[in-house]
PDB file of N, CA and C in Angstrom:
ATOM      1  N   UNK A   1     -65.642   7.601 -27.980  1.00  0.00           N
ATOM      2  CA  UNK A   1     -66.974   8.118 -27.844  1.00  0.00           C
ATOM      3  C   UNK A   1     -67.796   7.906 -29.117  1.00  0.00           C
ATOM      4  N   UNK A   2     -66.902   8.348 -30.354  1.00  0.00           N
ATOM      5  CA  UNK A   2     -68.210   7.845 -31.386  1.00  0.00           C
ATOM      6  C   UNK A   2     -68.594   6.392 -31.608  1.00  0.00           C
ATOM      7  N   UNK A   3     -67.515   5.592 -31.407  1.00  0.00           N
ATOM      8  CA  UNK A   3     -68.113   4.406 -31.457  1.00  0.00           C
ATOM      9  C   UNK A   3     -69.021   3.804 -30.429  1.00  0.00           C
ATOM     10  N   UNK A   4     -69.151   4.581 -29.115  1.00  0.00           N
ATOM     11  CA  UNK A   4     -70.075   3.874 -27.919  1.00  0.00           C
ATOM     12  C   UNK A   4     -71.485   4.770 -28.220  1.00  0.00           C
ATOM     13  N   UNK A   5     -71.488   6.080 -29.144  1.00  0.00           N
ATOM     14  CA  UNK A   5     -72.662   6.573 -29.905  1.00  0.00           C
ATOM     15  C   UNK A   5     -73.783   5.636 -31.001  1.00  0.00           C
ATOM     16  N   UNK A   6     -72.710   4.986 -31.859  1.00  0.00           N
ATOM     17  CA  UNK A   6     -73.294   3.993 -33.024  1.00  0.00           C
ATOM     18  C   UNK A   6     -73.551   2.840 -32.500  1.00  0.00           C
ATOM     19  N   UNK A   7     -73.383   2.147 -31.235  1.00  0.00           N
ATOM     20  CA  UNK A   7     -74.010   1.204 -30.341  1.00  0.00           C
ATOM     21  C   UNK A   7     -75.281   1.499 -29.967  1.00  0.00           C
ATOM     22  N   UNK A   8     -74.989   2.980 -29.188  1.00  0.00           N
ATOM     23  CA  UNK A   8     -76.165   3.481 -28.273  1.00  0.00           C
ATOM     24  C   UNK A   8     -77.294   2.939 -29.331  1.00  0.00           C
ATOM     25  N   UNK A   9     -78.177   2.580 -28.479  1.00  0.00           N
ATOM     26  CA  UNK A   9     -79.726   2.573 -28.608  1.00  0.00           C
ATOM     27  C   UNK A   9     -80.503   3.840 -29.159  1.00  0.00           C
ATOM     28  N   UNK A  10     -81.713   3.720 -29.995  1.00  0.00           N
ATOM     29  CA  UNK A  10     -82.513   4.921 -30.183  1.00  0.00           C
ATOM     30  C   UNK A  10     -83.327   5.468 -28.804  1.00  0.00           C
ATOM     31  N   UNK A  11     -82.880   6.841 -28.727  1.00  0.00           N
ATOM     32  CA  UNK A  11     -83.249   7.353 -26.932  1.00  0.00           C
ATOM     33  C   UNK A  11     -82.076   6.911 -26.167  1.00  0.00           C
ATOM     34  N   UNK A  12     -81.202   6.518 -26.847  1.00  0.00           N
ATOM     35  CA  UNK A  12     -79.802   6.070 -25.245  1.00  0.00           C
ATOM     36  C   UNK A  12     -79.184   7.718 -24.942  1.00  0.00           C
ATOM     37  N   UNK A  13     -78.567   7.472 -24.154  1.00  0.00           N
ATOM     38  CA  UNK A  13     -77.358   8.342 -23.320  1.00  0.00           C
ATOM     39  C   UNK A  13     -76.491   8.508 -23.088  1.00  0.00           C
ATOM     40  N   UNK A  14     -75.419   8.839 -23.908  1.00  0.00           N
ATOM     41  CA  UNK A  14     -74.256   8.364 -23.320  1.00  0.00           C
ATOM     42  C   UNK A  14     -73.466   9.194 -22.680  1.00  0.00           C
ATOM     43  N   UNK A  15     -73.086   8.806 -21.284  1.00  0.00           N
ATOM     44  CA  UNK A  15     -72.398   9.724 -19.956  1.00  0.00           C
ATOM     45  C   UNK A  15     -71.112   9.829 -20.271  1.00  0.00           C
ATOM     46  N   UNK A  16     -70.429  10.758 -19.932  1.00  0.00           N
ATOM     47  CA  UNK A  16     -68.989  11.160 -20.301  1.00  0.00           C
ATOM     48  C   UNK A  16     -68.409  12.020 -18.849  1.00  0.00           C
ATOM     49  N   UNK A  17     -67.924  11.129 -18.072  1.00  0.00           N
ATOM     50  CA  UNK A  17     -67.371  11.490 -16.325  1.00  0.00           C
ATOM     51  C   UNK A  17     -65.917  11.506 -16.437  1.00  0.00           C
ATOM     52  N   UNK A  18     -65.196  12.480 -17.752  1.00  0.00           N
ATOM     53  CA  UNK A  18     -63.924  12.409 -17.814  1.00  0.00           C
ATOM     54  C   UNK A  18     -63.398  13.391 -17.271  1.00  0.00           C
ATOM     55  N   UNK A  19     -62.633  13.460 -16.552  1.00  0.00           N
ATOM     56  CA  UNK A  19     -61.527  14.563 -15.821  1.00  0.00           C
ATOM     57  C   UNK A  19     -60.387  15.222 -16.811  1.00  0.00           C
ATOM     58  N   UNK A  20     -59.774  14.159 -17.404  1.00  0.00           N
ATOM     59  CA  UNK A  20     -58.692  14.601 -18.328  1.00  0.00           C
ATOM     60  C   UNK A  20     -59.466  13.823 -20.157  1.00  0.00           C
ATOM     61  N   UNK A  21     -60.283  14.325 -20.411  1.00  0.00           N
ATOM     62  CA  UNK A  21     -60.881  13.674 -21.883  1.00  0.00           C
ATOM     63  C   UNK A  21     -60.488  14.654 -22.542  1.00  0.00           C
ATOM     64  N   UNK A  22     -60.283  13.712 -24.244  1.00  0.00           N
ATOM     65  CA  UNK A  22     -59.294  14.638 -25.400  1.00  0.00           C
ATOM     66  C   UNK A  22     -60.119  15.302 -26.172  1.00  0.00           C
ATOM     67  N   UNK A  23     -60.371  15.938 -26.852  1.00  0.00           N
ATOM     68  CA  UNK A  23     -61.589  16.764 -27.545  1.00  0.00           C
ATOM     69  C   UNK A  23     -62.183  15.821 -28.208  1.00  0.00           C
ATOM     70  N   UNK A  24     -63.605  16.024 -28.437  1.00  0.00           N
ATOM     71  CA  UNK A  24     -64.773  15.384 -29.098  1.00  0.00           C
ATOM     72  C   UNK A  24     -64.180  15.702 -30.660  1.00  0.00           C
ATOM     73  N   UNK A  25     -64.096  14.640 -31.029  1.00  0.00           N
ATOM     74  CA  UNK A  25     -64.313  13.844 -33.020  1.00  0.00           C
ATOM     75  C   UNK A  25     -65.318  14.579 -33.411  1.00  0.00           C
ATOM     76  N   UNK A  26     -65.154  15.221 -34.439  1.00  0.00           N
ATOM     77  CA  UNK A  26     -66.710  15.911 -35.518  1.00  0.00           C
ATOM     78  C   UNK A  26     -67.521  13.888 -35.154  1.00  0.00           C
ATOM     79  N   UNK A  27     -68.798  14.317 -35.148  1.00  0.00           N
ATOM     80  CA  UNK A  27     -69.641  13.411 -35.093  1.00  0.00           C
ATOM     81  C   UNK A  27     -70.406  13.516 -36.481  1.00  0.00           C
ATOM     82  N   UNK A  28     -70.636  12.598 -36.900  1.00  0.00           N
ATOM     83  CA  UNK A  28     -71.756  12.362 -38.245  1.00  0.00           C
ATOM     84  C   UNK A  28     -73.064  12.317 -37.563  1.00  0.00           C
ATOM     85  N   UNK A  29     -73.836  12.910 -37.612  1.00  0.00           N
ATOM     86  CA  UNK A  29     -75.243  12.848 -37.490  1.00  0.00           C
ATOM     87  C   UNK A  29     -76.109  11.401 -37.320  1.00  0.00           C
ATOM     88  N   UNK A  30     -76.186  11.181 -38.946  1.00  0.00           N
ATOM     89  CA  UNK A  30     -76.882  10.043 -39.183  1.00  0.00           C
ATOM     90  C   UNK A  30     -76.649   9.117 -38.357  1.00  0.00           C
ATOM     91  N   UNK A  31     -74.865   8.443 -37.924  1.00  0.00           N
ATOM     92  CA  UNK A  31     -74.393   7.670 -37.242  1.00  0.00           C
ATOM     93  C   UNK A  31     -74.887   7.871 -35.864  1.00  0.00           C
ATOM     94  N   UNK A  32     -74.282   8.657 -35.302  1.00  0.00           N
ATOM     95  CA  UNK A  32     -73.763   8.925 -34.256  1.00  0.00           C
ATOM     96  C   UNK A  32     -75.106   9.549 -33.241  1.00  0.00           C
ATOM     97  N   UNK A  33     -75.796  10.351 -33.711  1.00  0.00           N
ATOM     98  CA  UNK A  33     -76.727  11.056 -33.172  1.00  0.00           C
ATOM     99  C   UNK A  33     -78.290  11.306 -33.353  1.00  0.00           C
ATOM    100  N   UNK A  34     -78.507  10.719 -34.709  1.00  0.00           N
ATOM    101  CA  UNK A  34     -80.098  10.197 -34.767  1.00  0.00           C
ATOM    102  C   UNK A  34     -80.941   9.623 -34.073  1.00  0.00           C
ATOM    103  N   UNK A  35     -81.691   9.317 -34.370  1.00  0.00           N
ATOM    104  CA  UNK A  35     -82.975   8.858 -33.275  1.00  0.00           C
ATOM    105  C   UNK A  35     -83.076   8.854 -31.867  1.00  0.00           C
ATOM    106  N   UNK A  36     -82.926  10.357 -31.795  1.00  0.00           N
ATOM    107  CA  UNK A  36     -82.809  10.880 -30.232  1.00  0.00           C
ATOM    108  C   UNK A  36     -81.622  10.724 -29.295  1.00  0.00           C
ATOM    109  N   UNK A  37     -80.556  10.046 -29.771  1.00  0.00           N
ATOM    110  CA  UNK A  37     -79.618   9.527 -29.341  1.00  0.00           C
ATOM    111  C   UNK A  37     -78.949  11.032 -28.319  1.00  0.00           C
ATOM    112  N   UNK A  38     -78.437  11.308 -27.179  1.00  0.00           N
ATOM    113  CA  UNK A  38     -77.570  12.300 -26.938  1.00  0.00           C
ATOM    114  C   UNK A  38     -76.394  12.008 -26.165  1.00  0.00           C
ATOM    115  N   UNK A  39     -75.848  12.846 -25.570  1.00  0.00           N
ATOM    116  CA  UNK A  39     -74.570  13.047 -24.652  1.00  0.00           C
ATOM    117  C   UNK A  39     -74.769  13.790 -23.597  1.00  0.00           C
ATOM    118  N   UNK A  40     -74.182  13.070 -22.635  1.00  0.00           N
ATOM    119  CA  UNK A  40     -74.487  14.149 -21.285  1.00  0.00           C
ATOM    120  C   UNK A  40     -73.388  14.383 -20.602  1.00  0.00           C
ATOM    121  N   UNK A  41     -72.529  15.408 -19.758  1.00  0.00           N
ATOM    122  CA  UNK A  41     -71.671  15.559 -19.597  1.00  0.00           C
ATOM    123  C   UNK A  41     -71.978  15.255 -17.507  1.00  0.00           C
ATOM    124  N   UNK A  42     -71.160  14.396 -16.811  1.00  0.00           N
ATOM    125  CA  UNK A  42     -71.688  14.284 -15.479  1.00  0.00           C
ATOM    126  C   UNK A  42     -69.921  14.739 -14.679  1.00  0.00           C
ATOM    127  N   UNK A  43     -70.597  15.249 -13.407  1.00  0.00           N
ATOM    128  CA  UNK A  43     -68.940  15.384 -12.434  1.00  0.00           C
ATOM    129  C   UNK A  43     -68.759  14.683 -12.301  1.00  0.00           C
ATOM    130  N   UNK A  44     -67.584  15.212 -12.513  1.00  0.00           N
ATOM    131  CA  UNK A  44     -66.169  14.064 -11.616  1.00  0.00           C
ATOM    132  C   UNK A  44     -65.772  14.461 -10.787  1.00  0.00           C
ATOM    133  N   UNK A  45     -65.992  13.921  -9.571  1.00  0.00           N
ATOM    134  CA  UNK A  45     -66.048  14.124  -8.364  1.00  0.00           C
ATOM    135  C   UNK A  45     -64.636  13.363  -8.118  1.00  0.00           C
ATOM    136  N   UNK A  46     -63.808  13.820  -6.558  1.00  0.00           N
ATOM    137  CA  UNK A  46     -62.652  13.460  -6.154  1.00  0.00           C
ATOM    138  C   UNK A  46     -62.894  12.384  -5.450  1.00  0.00           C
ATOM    139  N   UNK A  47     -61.881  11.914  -5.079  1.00  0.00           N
ATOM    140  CA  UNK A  47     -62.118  10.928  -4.277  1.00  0.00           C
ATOM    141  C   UNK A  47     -62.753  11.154  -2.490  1.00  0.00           C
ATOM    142  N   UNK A  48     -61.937  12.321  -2.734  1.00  0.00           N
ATOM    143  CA  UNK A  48     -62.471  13.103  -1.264  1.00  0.00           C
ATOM    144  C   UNK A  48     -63.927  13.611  -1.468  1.00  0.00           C
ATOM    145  N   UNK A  49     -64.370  13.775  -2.218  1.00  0.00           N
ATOM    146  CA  UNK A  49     -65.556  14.131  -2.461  1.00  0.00           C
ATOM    147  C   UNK A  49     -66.699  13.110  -2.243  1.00  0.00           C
ATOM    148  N   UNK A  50     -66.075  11.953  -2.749  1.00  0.00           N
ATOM    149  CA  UNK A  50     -67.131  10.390  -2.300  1.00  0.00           C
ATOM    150  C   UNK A  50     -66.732  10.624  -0.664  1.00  0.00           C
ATOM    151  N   UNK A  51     -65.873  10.865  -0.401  1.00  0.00           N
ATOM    152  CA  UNK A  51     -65.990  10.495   1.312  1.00  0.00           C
ATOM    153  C   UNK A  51     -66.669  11.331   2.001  1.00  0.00           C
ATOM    154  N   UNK A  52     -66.658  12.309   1.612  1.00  0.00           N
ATOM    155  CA  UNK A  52     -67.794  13.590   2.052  1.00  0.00           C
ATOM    156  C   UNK A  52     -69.278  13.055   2.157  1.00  0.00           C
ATOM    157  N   UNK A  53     -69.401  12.664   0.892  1.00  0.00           N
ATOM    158  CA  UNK A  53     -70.672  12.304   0.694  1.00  0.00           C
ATOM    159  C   UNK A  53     -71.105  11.142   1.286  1.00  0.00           C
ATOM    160  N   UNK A  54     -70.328  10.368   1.644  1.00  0.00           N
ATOM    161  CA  UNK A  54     -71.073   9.067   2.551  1.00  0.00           C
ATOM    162  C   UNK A  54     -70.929   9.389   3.948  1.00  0.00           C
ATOM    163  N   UNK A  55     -69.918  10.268   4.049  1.00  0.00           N
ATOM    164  CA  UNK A  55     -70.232  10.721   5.527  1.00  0.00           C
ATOM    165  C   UNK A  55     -71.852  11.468   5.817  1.00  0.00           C
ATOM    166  N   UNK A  56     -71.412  11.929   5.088  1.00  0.00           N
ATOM    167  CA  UNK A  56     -73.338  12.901   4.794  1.00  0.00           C
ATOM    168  C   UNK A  56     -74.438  11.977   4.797  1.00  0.00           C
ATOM    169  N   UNK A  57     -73.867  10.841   3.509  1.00  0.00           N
ATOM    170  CA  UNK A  57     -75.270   9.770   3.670  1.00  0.00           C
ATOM    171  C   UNK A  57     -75.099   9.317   5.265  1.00  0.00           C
ATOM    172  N   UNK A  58     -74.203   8.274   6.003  1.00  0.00           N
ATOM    173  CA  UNK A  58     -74.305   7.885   7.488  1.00  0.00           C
ATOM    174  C   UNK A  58     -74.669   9.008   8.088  1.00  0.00           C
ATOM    175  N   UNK A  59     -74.635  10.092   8.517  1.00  0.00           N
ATOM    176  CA  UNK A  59     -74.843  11.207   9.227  1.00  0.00           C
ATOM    177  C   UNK A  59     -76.625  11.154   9.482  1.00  0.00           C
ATOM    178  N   UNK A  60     -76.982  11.188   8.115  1.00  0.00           N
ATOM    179  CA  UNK A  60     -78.572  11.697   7.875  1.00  0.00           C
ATOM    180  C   UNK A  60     -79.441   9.855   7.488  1.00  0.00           C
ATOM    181  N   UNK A  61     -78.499   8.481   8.044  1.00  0.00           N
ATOM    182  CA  UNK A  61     -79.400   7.464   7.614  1.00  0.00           C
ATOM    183  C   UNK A  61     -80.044   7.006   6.236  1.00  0.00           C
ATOM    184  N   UNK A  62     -79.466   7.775   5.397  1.00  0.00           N
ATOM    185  CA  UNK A  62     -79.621   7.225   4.083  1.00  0.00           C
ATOM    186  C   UNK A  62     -79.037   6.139   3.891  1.00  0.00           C
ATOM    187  N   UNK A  63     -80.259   5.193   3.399  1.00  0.00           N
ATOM    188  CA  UNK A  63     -79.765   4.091   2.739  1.00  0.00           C
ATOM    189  C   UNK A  63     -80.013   4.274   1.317  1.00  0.00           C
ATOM    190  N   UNK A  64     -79.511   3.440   0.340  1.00  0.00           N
ATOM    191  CA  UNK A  64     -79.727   2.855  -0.831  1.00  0.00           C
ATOM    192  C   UNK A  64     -80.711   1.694  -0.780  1.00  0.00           C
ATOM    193  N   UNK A  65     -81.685   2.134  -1.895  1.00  0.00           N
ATOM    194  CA  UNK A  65     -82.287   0.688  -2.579  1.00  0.00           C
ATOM    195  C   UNK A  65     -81.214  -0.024  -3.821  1.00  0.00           C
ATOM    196  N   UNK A  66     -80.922  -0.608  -3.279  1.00  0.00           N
ATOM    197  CA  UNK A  66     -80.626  -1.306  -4.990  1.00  0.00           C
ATOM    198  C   UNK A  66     -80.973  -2.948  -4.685  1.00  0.00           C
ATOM    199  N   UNK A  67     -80.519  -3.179  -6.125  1.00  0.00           N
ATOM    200  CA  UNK A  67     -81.344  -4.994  -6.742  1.00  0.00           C
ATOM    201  C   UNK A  67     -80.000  -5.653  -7.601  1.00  0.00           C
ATOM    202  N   UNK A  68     -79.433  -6.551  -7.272  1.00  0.00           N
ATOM    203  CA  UNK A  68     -78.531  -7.029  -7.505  1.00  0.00           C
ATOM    204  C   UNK A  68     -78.366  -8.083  -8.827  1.00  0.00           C
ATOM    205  N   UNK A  69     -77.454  -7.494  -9.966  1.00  0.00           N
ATOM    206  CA  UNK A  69     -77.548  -9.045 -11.286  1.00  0.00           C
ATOM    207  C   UNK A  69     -75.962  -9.313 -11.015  1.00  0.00           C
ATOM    208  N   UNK A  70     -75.978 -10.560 -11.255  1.00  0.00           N
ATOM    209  CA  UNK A  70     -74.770 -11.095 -12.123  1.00  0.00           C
ATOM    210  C   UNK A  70     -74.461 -10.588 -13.254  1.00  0.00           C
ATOM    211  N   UNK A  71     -73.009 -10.207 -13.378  1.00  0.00           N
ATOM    212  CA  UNK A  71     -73.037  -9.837 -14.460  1.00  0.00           C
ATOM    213  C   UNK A  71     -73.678 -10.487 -16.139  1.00  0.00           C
ATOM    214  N   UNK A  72     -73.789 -11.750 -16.355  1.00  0.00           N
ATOM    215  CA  UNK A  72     -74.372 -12.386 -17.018  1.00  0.00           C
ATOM    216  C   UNK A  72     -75.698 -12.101 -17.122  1.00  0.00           C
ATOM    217  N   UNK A  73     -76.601 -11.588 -16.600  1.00  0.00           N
ATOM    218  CA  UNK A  73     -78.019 -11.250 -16.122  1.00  0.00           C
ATOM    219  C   UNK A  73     -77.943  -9.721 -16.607  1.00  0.00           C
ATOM    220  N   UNK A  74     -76.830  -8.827 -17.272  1.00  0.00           N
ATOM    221  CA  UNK A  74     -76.976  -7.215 -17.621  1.00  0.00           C
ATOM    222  C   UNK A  74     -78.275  -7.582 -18.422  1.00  0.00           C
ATOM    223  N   UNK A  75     -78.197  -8.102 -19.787  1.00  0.00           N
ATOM    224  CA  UNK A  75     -79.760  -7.863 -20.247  1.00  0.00           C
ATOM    225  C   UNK A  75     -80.616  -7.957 -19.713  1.00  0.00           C
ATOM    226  N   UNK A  76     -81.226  -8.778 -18.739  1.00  0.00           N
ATOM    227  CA  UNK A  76     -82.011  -8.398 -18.071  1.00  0.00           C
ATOM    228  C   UNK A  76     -82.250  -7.366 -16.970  1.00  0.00           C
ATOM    229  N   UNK A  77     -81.073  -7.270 -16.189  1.00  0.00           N
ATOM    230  CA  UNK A  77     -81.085  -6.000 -15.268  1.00  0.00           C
ATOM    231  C   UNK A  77     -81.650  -4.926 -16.013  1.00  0.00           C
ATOM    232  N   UNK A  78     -81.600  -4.549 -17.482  1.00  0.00           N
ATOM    233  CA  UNK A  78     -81.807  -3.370 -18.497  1.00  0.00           C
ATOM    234  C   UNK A  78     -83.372  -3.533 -18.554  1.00  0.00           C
ATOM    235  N   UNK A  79     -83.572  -4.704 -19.108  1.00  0.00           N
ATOM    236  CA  UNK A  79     -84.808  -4.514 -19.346  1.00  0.00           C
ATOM    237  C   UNK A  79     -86.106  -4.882 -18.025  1.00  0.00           C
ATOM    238  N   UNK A  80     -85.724  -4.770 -17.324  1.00  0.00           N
ATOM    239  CA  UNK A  80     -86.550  -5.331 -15.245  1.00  0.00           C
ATOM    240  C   UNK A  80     -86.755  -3.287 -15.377  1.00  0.00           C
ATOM    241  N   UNK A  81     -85.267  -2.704 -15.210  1.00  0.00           N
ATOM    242  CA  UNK A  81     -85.508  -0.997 -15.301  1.00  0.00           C
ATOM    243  C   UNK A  81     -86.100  -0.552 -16.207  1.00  0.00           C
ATOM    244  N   UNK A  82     -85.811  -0.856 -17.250  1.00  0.00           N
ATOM    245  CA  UNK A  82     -86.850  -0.163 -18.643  1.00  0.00           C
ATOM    246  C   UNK A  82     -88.695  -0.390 -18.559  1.00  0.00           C
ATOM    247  N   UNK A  83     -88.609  -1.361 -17.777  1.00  0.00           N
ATOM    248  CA  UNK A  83     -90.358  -2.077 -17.165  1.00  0.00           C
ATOM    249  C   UNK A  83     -90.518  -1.647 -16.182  1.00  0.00           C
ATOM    250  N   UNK A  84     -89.828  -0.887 -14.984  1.00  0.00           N
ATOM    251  CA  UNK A  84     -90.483  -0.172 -13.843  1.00  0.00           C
ATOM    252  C   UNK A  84     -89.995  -1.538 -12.829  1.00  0.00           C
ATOM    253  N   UNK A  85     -89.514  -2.696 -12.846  1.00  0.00           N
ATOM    254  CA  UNK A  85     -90.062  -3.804 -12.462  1.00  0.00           C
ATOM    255  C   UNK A  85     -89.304  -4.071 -10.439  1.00  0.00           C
ATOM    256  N   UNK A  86     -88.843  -2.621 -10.532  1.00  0.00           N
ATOM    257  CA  UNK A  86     -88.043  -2.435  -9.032  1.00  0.00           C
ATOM    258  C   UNK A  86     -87.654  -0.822  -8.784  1.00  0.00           C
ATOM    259  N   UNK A  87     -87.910  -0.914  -7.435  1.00  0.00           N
ATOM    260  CA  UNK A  87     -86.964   0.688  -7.074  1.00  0.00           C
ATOM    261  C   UNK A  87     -85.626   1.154  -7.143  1.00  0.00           C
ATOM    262  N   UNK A  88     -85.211   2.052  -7.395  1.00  0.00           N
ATOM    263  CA  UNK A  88     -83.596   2.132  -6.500  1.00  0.00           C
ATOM    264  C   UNK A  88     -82.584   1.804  -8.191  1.00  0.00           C
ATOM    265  N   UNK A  89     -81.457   1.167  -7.605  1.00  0.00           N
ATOM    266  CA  UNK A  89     -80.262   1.106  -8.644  1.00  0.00           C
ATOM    267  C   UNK A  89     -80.237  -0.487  -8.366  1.00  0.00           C
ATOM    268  N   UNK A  90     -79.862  -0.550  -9.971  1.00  0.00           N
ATOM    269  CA  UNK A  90     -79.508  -1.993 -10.333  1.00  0.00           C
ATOM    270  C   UNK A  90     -78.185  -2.080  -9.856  1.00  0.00           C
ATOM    271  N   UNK A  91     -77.377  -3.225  -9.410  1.00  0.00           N
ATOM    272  CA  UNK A  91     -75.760  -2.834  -9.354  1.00  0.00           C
ATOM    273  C   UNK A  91     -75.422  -4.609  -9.722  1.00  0.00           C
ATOM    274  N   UNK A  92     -74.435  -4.547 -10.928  1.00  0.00           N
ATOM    275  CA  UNK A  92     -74.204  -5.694 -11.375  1.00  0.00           C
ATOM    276  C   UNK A  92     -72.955  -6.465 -10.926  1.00  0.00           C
ATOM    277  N   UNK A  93     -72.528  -7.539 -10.702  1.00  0.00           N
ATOM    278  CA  UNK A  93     -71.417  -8.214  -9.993  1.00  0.00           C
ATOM    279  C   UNK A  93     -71.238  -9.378 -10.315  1.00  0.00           C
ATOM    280  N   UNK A  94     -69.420  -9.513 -10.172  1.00  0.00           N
ATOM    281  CA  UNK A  94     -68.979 -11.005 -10.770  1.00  0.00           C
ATOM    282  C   UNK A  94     -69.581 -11.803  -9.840  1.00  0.00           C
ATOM    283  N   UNK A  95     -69.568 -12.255  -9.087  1.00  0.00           N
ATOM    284  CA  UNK A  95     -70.147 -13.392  -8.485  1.00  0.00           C
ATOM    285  C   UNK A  95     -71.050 -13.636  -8.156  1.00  0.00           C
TER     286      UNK A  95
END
């Protein structure tokens, strides 16, 4: 975690969806957490829990928008979202 902090971007986020994660490292400030940088803690949901939930989505006709990169294309997938330049979720893929 601290090292995917001193990557992060100024204003990044970094998500932490661990079930079994080992305690958080003292963080250095300057490094790790300056220029707006934070941490967000998201569920971890079961596996039974995704099946719930797409039963729910088919049930009620929810679809997804999403917009498709190659994985080679992540920088741009980042910056198309950072510009507004589509709806929905990016979802990136080998082929």
């Amino acid at each position: 975690m601290p090292a995917a902090l001193i990557h992060l971007d100024a204003g990044g986020t970094l998500a932490i969806a661990g079930i079994h994660l080992s305690d958080i490292p003292t963080l250095n400030y300057a490094d790790q957490l300056f220029r707006e940088r934070s941490i967000r803690s998201v569920t971890a949901n079961t596996r039974r829990d995704g099946e719930r939930f797409l039963a729910l989505a088919d049930r009620f006709h929810i679809v997804p928008t999403t917009i498709g990169y190659p994985m080679a294309e992540a920088p741009r997938a980042l910056a198309d979202l950072a510009h507004g330049r589509f709806g929905g979720a990016a979802v990136l893929h080998n082929h």
